[in-house]
N, C-alpha and C. Protein backbone atom coordinates (compact mmCIF):
# COMPACT_ATOMS: atom_id res chain seq x y z
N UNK A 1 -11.84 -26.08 32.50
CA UNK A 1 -10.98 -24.94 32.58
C UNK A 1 -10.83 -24.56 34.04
N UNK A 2 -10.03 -24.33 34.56
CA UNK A 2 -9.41 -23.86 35.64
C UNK A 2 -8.45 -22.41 35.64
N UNK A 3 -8.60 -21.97 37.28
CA UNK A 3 -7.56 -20.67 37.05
C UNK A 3 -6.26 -20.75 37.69
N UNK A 4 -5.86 -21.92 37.64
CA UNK A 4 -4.71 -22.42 37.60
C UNK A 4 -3.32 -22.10 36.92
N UNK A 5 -2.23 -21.42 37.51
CA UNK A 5 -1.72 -21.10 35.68
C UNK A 5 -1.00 -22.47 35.53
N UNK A 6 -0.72 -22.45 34.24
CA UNK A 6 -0.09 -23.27 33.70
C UNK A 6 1.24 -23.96 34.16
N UNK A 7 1.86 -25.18 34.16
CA UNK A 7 3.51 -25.16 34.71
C UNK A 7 4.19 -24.90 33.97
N UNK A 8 5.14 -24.28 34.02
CA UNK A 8 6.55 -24.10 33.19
C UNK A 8 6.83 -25.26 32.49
N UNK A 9 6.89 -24.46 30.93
CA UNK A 9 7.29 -25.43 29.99
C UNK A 9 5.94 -26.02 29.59
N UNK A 10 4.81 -25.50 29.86
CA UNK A 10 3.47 -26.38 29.27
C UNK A 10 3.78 -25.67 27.73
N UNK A 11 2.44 -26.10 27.23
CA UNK A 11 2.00 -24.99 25.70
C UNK A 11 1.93 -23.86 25.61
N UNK A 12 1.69 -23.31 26.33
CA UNK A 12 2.11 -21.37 26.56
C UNK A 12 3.07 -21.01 26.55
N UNK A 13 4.06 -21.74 26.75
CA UNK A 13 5.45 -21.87 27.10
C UNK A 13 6.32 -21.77 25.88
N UNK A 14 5.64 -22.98 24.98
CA UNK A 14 6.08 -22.89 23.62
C UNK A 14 5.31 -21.46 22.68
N UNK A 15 4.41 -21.57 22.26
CA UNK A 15 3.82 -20.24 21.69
C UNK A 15 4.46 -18.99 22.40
N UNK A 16 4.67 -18.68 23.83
CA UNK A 16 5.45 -17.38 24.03
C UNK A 16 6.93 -17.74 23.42
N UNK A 17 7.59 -18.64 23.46
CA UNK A 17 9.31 -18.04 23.21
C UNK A 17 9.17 -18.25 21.33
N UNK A 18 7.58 -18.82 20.73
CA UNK A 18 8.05 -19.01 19.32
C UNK A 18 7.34 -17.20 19.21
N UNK A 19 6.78 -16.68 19.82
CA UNK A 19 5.98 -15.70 19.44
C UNK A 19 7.56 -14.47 20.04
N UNK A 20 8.61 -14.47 21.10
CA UNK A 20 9.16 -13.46 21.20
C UNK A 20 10.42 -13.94 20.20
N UNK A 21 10.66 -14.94 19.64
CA UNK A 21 11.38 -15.54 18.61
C UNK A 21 11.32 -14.92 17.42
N UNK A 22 9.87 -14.51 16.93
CA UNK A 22 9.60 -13.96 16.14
C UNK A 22 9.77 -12.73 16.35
N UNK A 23 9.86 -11.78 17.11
CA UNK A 23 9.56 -10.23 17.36
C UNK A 23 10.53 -10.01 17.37
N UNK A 24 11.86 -10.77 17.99
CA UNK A 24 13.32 -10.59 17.93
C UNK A 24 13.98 -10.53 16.50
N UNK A 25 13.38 -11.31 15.69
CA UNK A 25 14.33 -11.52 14.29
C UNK A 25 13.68 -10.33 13.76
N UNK A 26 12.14 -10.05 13.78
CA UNK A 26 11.66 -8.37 13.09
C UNK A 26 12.63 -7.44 13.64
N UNK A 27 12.52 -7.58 15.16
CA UNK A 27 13.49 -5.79 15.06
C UNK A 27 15.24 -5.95 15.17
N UNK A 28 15.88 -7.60 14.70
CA UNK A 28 17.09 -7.93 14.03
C UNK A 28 16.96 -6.83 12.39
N UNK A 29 16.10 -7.36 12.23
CA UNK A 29 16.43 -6.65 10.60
C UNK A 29 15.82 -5.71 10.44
N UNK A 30 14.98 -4.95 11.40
CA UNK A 30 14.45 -3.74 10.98
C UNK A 30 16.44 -3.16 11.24
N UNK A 31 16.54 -3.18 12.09
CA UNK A 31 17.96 -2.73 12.54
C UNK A 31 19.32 -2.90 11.34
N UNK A 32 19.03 -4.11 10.67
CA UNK A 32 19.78 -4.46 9.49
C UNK A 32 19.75 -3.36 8.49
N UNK A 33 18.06 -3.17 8.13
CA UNK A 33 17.61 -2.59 6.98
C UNK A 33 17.20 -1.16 7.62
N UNK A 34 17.24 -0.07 8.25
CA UNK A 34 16.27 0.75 8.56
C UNK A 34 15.65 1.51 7.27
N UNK A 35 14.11 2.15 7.63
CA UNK A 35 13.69 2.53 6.83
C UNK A 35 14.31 4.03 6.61
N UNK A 36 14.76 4.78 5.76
CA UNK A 36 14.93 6.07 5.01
C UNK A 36 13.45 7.20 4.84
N UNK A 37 13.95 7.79 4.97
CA UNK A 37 12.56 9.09 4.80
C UNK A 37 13.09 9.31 3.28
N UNK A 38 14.07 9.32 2.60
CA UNK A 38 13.66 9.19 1.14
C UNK A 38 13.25 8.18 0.18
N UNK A 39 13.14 6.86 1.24
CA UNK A 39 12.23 5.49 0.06
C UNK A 39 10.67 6.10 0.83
N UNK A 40 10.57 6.53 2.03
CA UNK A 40 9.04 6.96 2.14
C UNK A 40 8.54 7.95 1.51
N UNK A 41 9.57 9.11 1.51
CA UNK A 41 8.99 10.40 -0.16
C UNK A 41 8.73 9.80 -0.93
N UNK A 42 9.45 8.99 -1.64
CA UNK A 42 9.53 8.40 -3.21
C UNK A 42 8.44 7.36 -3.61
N UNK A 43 7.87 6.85 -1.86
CA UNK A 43 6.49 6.00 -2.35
C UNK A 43 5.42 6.87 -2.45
N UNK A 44 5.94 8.12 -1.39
CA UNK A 44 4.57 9.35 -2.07
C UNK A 44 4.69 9.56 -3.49
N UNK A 45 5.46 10.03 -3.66
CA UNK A 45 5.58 10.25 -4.60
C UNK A 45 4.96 9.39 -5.89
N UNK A 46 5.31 8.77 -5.89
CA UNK A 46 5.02 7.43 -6.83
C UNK A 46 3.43 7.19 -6.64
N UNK A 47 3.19 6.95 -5.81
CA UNK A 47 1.65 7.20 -5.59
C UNK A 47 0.91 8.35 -6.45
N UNK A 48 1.35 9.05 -5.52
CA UNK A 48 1.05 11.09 -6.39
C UNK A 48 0.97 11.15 -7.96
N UNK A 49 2.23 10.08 -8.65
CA UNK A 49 2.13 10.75 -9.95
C UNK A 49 0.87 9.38 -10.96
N UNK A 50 0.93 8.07 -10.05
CA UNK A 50 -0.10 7.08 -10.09
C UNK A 50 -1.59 7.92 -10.33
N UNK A 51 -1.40 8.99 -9.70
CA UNK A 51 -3.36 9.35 -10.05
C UNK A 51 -2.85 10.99 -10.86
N UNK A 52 -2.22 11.43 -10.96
CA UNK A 52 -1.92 12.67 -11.29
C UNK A 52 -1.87 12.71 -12.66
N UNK A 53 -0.79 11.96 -13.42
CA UNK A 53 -0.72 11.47 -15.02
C UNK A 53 -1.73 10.84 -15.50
N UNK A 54 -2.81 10.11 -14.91
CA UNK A 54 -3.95 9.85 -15.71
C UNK A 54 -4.94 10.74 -15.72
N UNK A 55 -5.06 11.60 -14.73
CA UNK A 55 -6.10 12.86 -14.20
C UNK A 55 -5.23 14.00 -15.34
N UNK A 56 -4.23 14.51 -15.42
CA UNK A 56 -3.75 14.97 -16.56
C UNK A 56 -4.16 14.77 -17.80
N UNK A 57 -4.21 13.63 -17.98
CA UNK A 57 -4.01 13.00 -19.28
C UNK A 57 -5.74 13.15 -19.97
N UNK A 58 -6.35 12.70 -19.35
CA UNK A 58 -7.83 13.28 -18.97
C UNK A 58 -8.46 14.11 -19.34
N UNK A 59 -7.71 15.49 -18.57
CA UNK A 59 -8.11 16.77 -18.90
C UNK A 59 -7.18 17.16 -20.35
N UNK A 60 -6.58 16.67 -20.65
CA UNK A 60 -5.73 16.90 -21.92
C UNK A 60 -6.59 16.59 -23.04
N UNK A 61 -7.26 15.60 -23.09
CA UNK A 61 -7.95 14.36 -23.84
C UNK A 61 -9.26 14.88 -24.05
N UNK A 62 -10.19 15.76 -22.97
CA UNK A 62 -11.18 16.60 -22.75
C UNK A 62 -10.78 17.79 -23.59
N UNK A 63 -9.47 18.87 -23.45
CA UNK A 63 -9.53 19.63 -23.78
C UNK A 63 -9.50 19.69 -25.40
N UNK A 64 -8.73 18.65 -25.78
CA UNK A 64 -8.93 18.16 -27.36
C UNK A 64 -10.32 18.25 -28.09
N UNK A 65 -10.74 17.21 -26.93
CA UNK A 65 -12.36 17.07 -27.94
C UNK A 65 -12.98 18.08 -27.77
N UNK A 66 -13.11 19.18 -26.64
CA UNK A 66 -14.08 20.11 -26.55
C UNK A 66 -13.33 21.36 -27.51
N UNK A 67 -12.06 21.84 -27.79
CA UNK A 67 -11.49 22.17 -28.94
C UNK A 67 -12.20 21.49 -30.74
N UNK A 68 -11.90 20.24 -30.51
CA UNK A 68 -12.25 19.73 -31.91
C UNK A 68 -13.71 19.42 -32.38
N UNK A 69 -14.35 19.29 -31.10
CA UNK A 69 -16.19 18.83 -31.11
C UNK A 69 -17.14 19.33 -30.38
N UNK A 70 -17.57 20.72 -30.35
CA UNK A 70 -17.92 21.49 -29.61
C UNK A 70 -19.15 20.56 -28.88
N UNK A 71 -19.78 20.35 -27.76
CA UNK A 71 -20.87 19.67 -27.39
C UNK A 71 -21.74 20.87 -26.28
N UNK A 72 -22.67 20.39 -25.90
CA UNK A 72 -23.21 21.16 -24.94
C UNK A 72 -22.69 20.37 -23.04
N UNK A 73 -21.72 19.47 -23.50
CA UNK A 73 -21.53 19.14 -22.35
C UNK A 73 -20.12 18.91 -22.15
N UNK A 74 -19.41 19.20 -21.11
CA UNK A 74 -18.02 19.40 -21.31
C UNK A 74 -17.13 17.80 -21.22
N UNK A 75 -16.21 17.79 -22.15
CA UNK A 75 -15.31 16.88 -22.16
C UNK A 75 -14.54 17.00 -21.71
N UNK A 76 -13.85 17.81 -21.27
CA UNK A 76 -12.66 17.99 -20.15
C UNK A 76 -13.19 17.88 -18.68
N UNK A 77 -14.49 18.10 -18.54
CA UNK A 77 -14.46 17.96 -17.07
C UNK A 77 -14.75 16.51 -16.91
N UNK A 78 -15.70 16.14 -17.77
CA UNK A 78 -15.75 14.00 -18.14
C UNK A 78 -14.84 13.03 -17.91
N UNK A 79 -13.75 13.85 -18.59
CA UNK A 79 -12.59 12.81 -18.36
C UNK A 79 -11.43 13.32 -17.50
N UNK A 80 -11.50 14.74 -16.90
CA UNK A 80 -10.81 14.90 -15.78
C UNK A 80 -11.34 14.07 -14.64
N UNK A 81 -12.18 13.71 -14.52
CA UNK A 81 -13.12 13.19 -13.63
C UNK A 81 -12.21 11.69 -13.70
N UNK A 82 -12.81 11.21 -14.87
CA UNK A 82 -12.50 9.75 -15.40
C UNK A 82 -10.96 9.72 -15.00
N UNK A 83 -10.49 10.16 -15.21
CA UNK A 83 -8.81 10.10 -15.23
C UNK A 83 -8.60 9.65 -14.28
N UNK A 84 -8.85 11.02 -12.94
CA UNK A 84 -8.90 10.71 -11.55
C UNK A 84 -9.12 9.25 -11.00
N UNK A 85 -10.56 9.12 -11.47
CA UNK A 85 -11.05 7.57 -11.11
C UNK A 85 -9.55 6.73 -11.59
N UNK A 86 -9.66 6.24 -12.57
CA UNK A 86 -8.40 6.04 -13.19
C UNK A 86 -7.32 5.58 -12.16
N UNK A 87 -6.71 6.79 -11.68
CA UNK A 87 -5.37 6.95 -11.12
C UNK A 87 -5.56 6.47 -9.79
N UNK A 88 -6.78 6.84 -9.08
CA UNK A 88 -7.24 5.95 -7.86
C UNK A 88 -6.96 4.93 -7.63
N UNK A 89 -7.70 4.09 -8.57
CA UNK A 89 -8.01 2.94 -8.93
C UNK A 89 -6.10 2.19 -8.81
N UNK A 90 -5.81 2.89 -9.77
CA UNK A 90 -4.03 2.60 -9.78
C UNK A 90 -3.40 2.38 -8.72
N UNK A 91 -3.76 3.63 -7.69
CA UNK A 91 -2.66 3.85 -6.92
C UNK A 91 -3.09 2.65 -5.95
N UNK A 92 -4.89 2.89 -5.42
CA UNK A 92 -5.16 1.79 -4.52
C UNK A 92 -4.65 0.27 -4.75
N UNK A 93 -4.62 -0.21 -5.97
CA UNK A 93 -4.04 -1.27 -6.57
C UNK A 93 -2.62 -1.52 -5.83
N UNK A 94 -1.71 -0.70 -6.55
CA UNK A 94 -0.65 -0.56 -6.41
C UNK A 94 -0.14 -0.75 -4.61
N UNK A 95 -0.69 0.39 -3.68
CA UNK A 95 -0.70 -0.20 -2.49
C UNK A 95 -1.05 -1.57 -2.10
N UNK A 96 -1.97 -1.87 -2.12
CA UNK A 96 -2.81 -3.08 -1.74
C UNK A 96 -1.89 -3.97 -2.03
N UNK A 97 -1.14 -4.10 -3.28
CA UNK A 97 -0.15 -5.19 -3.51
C UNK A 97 1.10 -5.43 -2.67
N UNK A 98 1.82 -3.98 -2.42
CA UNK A 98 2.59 -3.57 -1.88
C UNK A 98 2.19 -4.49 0.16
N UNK A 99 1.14 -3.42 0.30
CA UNK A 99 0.46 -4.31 1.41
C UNK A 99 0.83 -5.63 1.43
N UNK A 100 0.29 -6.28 0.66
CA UNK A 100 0.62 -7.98 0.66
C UNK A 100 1.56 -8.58 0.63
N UNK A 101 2.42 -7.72 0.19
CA UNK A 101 4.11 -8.73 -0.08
C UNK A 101 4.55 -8.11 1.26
N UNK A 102 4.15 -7.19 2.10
CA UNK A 102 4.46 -7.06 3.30
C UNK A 102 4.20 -7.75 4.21
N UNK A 103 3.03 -8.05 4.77
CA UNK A 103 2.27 -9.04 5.02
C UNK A 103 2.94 -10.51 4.92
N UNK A 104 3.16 -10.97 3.56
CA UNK A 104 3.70 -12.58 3.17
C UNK A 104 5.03 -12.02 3.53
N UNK A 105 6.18 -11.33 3.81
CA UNK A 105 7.42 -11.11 4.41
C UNK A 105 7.02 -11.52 6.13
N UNK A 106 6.42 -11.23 6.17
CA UNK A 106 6.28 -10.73 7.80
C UNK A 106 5.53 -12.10 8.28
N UNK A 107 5.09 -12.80 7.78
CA UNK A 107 4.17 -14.66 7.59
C UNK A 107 5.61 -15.17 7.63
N UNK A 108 6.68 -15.18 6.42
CA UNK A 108 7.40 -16.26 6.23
C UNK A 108 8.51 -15.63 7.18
N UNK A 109 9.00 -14.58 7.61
CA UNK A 109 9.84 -14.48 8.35
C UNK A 109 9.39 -15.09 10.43
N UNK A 110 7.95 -15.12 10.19
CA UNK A 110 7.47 -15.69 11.26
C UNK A 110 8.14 -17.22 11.50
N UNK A 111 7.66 -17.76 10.77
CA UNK A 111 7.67 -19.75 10.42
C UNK A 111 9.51 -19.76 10.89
């Protein structure tokens, strides 16, 4: 190894114009496509109701049984709990996937 730089047109040469090759066609189509602040509400959103309707559903399901089966330990707070977990579980899912097909866009638009 030496601190030599490289000559024009070595292997650095290639990896920089495939690497600003790539950065050019991302902000080509970010520019094509821009993002909206109402597809970014609507993924809150969507998220939000991902843990919200099972955490609902939960305490609904709790309030039944502790209505229909009196216990010394509460069923609505059991499965408000549970629900939650639940909807977590969902939403983190749900991102994470989302994540990935971002990710494999952003791989194959590289190549």
């Amino acid at each position: 190894m030496s601190d030599e730089p490289e000559p024009p047109g070595g292997r650095n040469s290639s990896n920089l114009s495939r690497e600003v090759g790539a950065k050019a066609a991302r902000k080509l189509k970010a520019r094509r496509n821009p993002p909206h602040v109402w597809s970014g509400l609507g993924m809150m959103g969507l998220i939000g109701w991902s843990v919200v309707v099972p955490t609902l559903l939960g305490a609904a399901a709790g309030l039944w049984l502790d209505k229909r089966h009196p216990e010394s330990h509460s069923w609505t707070l059991a499965l408000l709990v549970a629900g939650l977990v639940i909807g977590c579980l969902n939403a983190w899912q749900w991102v994470a996937k989302e994540d990935r097909a971002i990710r494999d866009e952003q791989e194959n638009s590289d190549e």
